[in-house]
N, C-alpha and C. Protein backbone atom coordinates (compact mmCIF):
# COMPACT_ATOMS: atom_id res chain seq x y z
N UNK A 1 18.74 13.07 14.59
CA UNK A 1 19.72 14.15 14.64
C UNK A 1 21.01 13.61 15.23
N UNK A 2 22.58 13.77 14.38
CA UNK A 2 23.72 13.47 15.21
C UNK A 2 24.13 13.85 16.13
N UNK A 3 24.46 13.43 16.97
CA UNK A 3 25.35 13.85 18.98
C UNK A 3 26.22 14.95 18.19
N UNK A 4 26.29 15.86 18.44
CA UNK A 4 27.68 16.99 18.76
C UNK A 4 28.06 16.82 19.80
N UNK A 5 29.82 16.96 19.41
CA UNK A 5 30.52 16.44 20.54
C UNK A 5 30.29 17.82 21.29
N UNK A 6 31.49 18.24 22.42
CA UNK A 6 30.94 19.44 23.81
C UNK A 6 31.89 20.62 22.39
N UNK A 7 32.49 20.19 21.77
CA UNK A 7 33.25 21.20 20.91
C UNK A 7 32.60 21.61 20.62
N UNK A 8 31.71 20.90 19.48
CA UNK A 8 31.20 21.45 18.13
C UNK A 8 29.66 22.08 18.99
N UNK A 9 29.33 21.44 20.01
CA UNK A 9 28.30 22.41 20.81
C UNK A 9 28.44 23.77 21.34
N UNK A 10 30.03 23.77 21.50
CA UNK A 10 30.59 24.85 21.92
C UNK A 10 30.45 26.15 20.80
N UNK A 11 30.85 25.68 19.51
CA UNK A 11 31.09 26.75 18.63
C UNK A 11 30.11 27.17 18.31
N UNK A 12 28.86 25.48 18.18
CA UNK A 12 27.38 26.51 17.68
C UNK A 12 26.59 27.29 18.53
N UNK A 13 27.21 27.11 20.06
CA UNK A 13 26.32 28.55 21.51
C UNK A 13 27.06 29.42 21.14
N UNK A 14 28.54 29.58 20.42
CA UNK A 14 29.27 30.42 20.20
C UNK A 14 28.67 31.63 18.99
N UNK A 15 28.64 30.99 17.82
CA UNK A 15 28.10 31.04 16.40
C UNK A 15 26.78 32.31 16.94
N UNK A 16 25.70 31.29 17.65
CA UNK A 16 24.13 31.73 17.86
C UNK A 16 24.43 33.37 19.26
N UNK A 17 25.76 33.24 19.98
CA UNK A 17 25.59 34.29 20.98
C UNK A 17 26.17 35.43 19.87
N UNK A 18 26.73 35.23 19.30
CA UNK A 18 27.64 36.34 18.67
C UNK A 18 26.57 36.63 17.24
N UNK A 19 25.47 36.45 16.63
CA UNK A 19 24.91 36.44 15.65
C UNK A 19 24.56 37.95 15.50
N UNK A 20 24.20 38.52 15.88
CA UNK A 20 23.97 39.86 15.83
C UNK A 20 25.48 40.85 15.37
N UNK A 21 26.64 40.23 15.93
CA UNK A 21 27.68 41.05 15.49
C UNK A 21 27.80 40.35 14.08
N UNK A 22 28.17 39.06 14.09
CA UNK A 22 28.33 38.86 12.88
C UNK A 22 27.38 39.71 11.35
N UNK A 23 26.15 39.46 12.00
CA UNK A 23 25.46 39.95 10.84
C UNK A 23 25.52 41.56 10.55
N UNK A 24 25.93 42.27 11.44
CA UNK A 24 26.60 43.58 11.44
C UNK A 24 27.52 43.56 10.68
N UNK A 25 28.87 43.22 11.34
CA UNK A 25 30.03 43.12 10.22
C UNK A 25 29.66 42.92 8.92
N UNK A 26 28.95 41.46 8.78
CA UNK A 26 28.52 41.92 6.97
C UNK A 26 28.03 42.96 6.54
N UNK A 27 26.75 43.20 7.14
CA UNK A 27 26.28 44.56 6.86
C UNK A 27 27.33 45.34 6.22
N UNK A 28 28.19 46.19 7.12
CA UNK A 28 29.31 46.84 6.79
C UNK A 28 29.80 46.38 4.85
N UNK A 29 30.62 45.49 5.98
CA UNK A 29 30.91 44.56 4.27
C UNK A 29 30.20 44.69 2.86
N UNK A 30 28.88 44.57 3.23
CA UNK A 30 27.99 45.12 1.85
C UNK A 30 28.05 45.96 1.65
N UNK A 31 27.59 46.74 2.39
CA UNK A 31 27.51 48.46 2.18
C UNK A 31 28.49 49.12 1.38
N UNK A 32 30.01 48.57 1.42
CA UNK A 32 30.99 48.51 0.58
C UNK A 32 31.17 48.42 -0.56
N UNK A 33 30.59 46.93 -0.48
CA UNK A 33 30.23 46.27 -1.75
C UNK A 33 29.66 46.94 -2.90
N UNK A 34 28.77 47.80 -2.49
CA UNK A 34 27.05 48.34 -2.85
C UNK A 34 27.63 49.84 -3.39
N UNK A 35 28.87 50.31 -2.73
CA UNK A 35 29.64 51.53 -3.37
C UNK A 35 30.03 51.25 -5.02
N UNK A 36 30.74 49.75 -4.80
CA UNK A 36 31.81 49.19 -6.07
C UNK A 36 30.87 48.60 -6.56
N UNK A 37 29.81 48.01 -6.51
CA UNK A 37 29.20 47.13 -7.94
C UNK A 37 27.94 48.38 -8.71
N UNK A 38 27.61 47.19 -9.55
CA UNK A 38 27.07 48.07 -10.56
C UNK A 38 25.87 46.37 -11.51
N UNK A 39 24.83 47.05 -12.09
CA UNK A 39 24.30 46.16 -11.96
C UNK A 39 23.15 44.67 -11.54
N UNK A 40 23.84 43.62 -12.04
CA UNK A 40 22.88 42.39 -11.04
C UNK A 40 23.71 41.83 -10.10
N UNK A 41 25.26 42.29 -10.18
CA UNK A 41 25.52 42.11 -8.66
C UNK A 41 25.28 42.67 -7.67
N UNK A 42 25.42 44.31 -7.95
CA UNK A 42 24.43 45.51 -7.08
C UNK A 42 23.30 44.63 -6.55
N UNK A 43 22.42 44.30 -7.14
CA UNK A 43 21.23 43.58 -6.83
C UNK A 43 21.28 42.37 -6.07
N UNK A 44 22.18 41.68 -6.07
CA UNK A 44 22.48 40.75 -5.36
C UNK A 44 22.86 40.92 -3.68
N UNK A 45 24.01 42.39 -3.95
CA UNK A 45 23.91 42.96 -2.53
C UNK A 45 23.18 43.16 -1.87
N UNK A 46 22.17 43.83 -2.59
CA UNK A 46 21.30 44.27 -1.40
C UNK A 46 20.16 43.52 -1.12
N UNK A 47 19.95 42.24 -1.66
CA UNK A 47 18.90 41.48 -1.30
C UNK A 47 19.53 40.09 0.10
N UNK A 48 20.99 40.67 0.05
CA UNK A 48 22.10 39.63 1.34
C UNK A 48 21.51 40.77 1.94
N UNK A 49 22.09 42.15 1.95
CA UNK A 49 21.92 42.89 3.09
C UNK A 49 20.86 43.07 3.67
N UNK A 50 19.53 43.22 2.77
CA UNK A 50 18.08 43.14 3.16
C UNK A 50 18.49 41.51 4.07
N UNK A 51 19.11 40.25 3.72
CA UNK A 51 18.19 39.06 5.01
C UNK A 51 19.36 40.08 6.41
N UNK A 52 20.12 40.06 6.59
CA UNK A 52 20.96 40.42 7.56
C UNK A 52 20.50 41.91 8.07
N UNK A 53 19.81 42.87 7.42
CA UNK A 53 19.11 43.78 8.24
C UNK A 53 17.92 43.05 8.98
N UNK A 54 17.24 42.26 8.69
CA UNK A 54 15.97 41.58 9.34
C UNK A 54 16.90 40.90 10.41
N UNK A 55 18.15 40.13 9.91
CA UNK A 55 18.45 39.66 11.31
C UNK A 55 19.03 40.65 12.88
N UNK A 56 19.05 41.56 12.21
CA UNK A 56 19.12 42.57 13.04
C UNK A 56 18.10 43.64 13.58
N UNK A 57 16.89 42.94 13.16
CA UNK A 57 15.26 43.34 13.80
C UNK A 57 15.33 45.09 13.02
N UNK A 58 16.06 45.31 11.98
CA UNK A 58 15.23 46.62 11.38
C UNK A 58 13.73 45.99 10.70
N UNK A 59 13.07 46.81 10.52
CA UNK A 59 11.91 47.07 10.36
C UNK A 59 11.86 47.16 8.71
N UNK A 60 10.84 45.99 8.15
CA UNK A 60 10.65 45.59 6.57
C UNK A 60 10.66 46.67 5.75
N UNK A 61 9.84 47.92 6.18
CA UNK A 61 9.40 49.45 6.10
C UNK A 61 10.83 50.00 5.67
N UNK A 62 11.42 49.90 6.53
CA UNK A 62 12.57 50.54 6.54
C UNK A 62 13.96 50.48 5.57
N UNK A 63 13.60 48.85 5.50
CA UNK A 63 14.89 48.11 4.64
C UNK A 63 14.15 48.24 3.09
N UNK A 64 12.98 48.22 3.17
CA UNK A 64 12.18 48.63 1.72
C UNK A 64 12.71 49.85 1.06
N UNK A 65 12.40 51.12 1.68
CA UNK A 65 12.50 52.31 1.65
C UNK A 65 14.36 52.13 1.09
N UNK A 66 14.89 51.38 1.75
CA UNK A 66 16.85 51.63 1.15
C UNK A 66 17.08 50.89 -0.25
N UNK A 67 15.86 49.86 -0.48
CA UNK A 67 16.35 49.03 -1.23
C UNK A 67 15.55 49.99 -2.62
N UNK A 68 14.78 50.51 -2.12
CA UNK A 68 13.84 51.21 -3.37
C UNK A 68 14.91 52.84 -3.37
N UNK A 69 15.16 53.02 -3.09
CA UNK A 69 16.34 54.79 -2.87
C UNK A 69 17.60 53.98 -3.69
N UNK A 70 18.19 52.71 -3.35
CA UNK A 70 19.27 52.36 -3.71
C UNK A 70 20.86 53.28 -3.59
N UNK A 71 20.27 53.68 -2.64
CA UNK A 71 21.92 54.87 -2.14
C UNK A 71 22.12 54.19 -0.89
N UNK A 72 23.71 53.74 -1.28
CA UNK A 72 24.37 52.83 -0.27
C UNK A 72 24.52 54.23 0.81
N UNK A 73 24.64 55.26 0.92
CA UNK A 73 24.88 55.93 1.99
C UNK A 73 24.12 55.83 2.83
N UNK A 74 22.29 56.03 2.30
CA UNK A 74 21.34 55.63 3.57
C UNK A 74 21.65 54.46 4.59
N UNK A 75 21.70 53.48 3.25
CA UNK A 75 22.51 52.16 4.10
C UNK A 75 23.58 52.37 5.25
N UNK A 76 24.52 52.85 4.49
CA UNK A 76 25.92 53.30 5.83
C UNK A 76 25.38 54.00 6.65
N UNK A 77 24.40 54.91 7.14
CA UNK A 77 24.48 55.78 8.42
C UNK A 77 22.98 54.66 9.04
N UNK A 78 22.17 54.03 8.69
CA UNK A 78 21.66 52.65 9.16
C UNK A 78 22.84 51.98 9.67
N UNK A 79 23.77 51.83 9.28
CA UNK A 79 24.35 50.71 9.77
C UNK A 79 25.17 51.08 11.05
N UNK A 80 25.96 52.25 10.63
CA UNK A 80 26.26 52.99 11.66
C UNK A 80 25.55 53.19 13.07
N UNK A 81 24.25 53.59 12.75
CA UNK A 81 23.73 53.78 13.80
C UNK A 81 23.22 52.45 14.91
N UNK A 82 22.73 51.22 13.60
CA UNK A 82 22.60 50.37 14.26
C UNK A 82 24.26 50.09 15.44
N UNK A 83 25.31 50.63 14.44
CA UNK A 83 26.80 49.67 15.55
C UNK A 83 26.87 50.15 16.92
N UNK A 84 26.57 51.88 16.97
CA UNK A 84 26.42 52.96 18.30
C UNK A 84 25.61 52.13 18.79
N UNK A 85 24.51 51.10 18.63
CA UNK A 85 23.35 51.45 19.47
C UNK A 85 23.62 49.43 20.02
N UNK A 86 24.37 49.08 19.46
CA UNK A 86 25.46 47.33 19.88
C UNK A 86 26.23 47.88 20.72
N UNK A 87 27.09 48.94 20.23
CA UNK A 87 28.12 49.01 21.02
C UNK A 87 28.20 49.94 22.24
């Protein structure tokens, strides 16, 4: 494995502390997405948003249930609620 210098060590404690927001923000971002497509990009959304809900410890059950309904709104007030409960 290569030495990281104290920078690039820096950005990846950075990267790994902040991972939970990041994967939120996308969230969001999809959910968007998931309004405007149509389709096998539709499908594409929500199988990003399904890994990034797991990284955010929802429950397989749960992210099943949105992906089988396919109404980005369930999604948005999930996501929502997950941000109240970060922030």
């Amino acid at each position: 494995m290569a030495e990281h210098s104290k920078y690039q060590q820096n950005i990846i404690r950075n990267y790994y502390d902040n991972r939970e927001t990041i994967s939120l923000q996308r969230a969001q971002e999809l959910v968007t997405e998931l309004y405007l497509t149509e389709g096998k990009k539709r499908a594409k959304h929500w199988e990003q948003l399904e890994g990034h809900l797991l990284k955010l410890s929802v429950k397989q059950e749960t992210i099943d249930h949105l992906v089988q309904q396919d109404d980005p709104q369930l999604a948005a007030q999930l996501i929502q609620r997950l941000s109240r409960e970060a922030g």
